[in-house]
Each structure stands twice: as structure tokens, then as C-alpha cells.
N, C-alpha and C. Protein backbone atom coordinates (compact mmCIF):
# COMPACT_ATOMS: atom_id res chain seq x y z
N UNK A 1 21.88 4.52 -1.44
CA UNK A 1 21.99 4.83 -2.85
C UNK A 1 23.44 5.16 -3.19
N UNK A 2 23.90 4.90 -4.24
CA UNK A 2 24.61 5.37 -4.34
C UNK A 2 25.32 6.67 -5.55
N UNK A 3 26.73 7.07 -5.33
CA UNK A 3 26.72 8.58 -5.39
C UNK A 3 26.61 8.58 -7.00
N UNK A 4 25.52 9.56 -7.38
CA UNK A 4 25.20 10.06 -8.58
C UNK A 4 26.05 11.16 -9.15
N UNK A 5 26.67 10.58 -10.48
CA UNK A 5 27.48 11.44 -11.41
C UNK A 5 26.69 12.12 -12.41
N UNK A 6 26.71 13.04 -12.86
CA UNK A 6 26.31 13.60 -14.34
C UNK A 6 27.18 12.49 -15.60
N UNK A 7 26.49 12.39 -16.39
CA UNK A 7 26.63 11.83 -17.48
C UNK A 7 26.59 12.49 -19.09
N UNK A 8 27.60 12.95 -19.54
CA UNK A 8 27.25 13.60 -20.80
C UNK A 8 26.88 13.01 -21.67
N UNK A 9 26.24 12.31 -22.01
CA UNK A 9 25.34 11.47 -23.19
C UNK A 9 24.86 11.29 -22.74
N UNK A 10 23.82 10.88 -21.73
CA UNK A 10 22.49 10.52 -21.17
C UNK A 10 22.17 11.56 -20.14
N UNK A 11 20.71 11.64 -19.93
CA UNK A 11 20.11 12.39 -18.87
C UNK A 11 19.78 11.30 -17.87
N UNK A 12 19.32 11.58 -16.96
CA UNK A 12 19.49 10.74 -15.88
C UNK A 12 17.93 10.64 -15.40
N UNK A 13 16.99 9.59 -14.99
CA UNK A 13 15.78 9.02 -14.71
C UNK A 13 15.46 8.22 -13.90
N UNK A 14 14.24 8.09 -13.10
CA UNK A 14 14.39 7.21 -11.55
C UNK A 14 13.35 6.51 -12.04
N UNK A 15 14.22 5.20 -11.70
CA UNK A 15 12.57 4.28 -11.67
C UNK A 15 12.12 3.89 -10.81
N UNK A 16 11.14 3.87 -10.56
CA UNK A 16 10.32 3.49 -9.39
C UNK A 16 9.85 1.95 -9.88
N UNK A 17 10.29 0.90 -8.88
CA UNK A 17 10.18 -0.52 -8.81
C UNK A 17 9.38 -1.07 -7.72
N UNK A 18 9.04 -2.02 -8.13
CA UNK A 18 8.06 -2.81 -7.29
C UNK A 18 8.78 -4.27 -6.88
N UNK A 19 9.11 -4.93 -5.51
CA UNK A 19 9.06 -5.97 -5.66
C UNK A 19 8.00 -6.76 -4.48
N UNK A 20 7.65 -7.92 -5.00
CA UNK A 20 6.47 -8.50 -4.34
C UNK A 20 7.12 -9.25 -3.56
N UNK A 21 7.39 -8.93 -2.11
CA UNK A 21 7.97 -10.12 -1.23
C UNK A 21 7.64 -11.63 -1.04
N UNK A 22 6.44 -11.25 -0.95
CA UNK A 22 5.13 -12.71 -1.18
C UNK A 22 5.82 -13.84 -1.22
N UNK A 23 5.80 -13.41 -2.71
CA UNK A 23 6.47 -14.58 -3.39
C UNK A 23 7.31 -15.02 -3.77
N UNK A 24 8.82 -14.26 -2.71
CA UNK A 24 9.74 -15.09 -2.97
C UNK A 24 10.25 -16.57 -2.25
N UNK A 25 10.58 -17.68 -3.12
CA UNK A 25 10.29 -18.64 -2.44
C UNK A 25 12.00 -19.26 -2.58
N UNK A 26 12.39 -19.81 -1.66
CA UNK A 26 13.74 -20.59 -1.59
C UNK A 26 15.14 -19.17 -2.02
N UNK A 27 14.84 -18.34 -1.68
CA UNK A 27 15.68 -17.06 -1.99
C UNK A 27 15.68 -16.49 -3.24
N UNK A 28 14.99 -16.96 -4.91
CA UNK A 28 15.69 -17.11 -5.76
C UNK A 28 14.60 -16.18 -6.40
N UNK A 29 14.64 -15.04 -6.52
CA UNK A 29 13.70 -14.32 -7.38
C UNK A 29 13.65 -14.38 -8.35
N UNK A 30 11.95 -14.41 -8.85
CA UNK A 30 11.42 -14.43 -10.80
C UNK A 30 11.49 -13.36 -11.43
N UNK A 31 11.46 -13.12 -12.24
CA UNK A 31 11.68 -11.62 -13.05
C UNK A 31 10.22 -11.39 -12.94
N UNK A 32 9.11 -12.07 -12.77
CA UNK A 32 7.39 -11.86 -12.94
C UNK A 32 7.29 -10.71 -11.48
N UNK A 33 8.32 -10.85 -10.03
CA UNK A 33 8.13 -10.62 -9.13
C UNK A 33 8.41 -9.17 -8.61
N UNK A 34 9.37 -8.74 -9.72
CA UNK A 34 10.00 -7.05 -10.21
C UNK A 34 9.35 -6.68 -10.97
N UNK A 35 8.93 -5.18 -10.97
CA UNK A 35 7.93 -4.71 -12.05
C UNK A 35 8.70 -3.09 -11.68
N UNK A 36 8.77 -2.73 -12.92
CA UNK A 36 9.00 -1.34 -12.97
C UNK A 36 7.99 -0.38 -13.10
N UNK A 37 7.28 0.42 -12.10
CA UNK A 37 6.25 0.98 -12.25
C UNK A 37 5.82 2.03 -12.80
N UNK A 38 6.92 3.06 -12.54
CA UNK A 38 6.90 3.84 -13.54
C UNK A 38 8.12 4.87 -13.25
N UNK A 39 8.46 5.72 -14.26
CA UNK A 39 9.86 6.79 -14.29
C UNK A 39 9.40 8.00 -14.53
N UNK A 40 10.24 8.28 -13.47
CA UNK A 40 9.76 10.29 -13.31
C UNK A 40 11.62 10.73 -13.51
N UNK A 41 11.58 12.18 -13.40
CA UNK A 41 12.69 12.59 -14.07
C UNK A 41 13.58 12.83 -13.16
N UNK A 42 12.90 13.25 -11.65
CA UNK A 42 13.60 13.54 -10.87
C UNK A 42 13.53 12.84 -9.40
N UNK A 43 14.92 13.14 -8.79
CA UNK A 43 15.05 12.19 -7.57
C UNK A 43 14.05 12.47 -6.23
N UNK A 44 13.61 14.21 -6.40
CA UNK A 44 12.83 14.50 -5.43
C UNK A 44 11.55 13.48 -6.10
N UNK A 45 11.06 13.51 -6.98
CA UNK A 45 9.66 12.99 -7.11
C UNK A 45 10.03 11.52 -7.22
N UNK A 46 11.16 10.70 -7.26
CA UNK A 46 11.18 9.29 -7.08
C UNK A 46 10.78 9.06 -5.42
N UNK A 47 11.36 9.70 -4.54
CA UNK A 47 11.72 9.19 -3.30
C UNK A 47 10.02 9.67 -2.68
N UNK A 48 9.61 10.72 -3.64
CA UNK A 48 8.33 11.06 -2.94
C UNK A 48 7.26 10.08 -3.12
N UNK A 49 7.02 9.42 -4.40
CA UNK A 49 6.37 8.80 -5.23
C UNK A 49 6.87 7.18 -4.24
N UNK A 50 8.32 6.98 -3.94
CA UNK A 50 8.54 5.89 -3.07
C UNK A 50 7.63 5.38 -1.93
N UNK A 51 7.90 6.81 -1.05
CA UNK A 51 7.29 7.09 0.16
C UNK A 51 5.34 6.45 0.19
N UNK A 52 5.09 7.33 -1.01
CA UNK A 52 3.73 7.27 -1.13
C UNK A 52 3.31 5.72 -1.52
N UNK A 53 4.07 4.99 -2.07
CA UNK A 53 3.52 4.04 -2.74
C UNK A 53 3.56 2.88 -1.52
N UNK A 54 4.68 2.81 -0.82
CA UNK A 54 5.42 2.34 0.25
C UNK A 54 4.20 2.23 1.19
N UNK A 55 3.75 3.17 1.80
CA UNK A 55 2.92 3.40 2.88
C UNK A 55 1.06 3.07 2.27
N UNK A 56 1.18 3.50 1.21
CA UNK A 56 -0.06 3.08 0.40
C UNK A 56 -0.70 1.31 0.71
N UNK A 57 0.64 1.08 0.76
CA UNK A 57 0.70 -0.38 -0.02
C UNK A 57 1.08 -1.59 1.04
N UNK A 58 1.47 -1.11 2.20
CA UNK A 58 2.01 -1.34 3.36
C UNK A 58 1.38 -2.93 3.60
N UNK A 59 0.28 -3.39 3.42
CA UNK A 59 -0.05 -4.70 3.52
C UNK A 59 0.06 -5.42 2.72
N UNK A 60 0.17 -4.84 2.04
CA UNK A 60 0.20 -5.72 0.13
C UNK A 60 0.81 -6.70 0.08
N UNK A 61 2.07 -7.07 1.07
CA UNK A 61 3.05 -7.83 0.71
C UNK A 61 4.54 -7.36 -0.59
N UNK A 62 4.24 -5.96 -0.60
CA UNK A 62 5.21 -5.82 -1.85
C UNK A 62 6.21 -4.32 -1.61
N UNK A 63 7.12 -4.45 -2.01
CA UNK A 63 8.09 -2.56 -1.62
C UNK A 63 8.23 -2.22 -2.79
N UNK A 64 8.55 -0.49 -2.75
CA UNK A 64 8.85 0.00 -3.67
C UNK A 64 10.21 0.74 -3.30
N UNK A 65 10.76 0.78 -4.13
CA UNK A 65 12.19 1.48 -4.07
C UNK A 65 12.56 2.14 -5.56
N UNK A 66 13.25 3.31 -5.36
CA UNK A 66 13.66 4.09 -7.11
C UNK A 66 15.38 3.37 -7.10
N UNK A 67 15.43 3.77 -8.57
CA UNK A 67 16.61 3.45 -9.01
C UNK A 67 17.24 4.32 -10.55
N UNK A 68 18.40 4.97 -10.26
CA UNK A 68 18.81 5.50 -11.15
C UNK A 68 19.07 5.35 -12.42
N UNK A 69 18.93 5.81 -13.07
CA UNK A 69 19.23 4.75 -14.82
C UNK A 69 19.41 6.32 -15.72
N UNK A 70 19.50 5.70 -17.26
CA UNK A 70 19.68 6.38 -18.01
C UNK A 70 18.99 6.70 -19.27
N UNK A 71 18.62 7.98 -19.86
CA UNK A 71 17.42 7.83 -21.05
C UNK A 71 18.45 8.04 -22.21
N UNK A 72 18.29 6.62 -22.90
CA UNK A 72 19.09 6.86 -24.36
C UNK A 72 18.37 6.82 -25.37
């Protein structure tokens, strides 16, 4: 990850993403294949919510990973 600044105009929000390995075909990923699952406020409950979904999901064919962003 990388290093997180404070931002004075925005608060800061993790999204928790989905991508479906499955189906990526010839390297070139679809936007249908990323799904943003949902945003919590903080980094402890992204990485927890990661973990959980990660291991949940473990056959599925699909990962989850958070990502930092901004609420404007």
C-alpha cells in the first residue's frame, strides 16, 4: 500500500474491491470483472473486512483487496 497522507478537503475511505480472476482472459481486464463492494471508513475495518472476505471466498475464483480514496 502505499503511504497515506491526510488530506484537507477530503476525508479519507477504503474500498473494499472485488476482482474475479476467472475471467480474465488474454491479460486484458473488463470493467464487469472489478466490483467495488463496499466502503467502510476505516483502514482497520478495510483490511479486516479484506481478510474475511478473502478466506470466505477462497474458491470462488475471485480476491478482495481495499483501496484508499476520497469522500467528496
Amino acid at each position: 500500500m502505499a503511504q497515506e497522507s491526510p488530506n484537507a478537503k477530503y476525508d479519507h475511505i477504503y474500498a473494499i474491491i472485488r476482482l474475479d480472476r476467472d475471467v480474465i482472459s488474454g491479460g486484458i481486464i473488463d470493467r464487469n470483472q472489478v466490483m467495488v463492494k463496499k466502503v467502510v471508513l476505516s483502514k482497520e475495518k478495510a483490511e479486516q473486512e479484506v481478510d474475511r472476505l478473502n478466506r470466505l471466498n477462497s474458491d470462488k475464483g475471485c480476491e478482495y483487496y481495499y483501496q484508499i480514496t476520497r469522500l467528496e
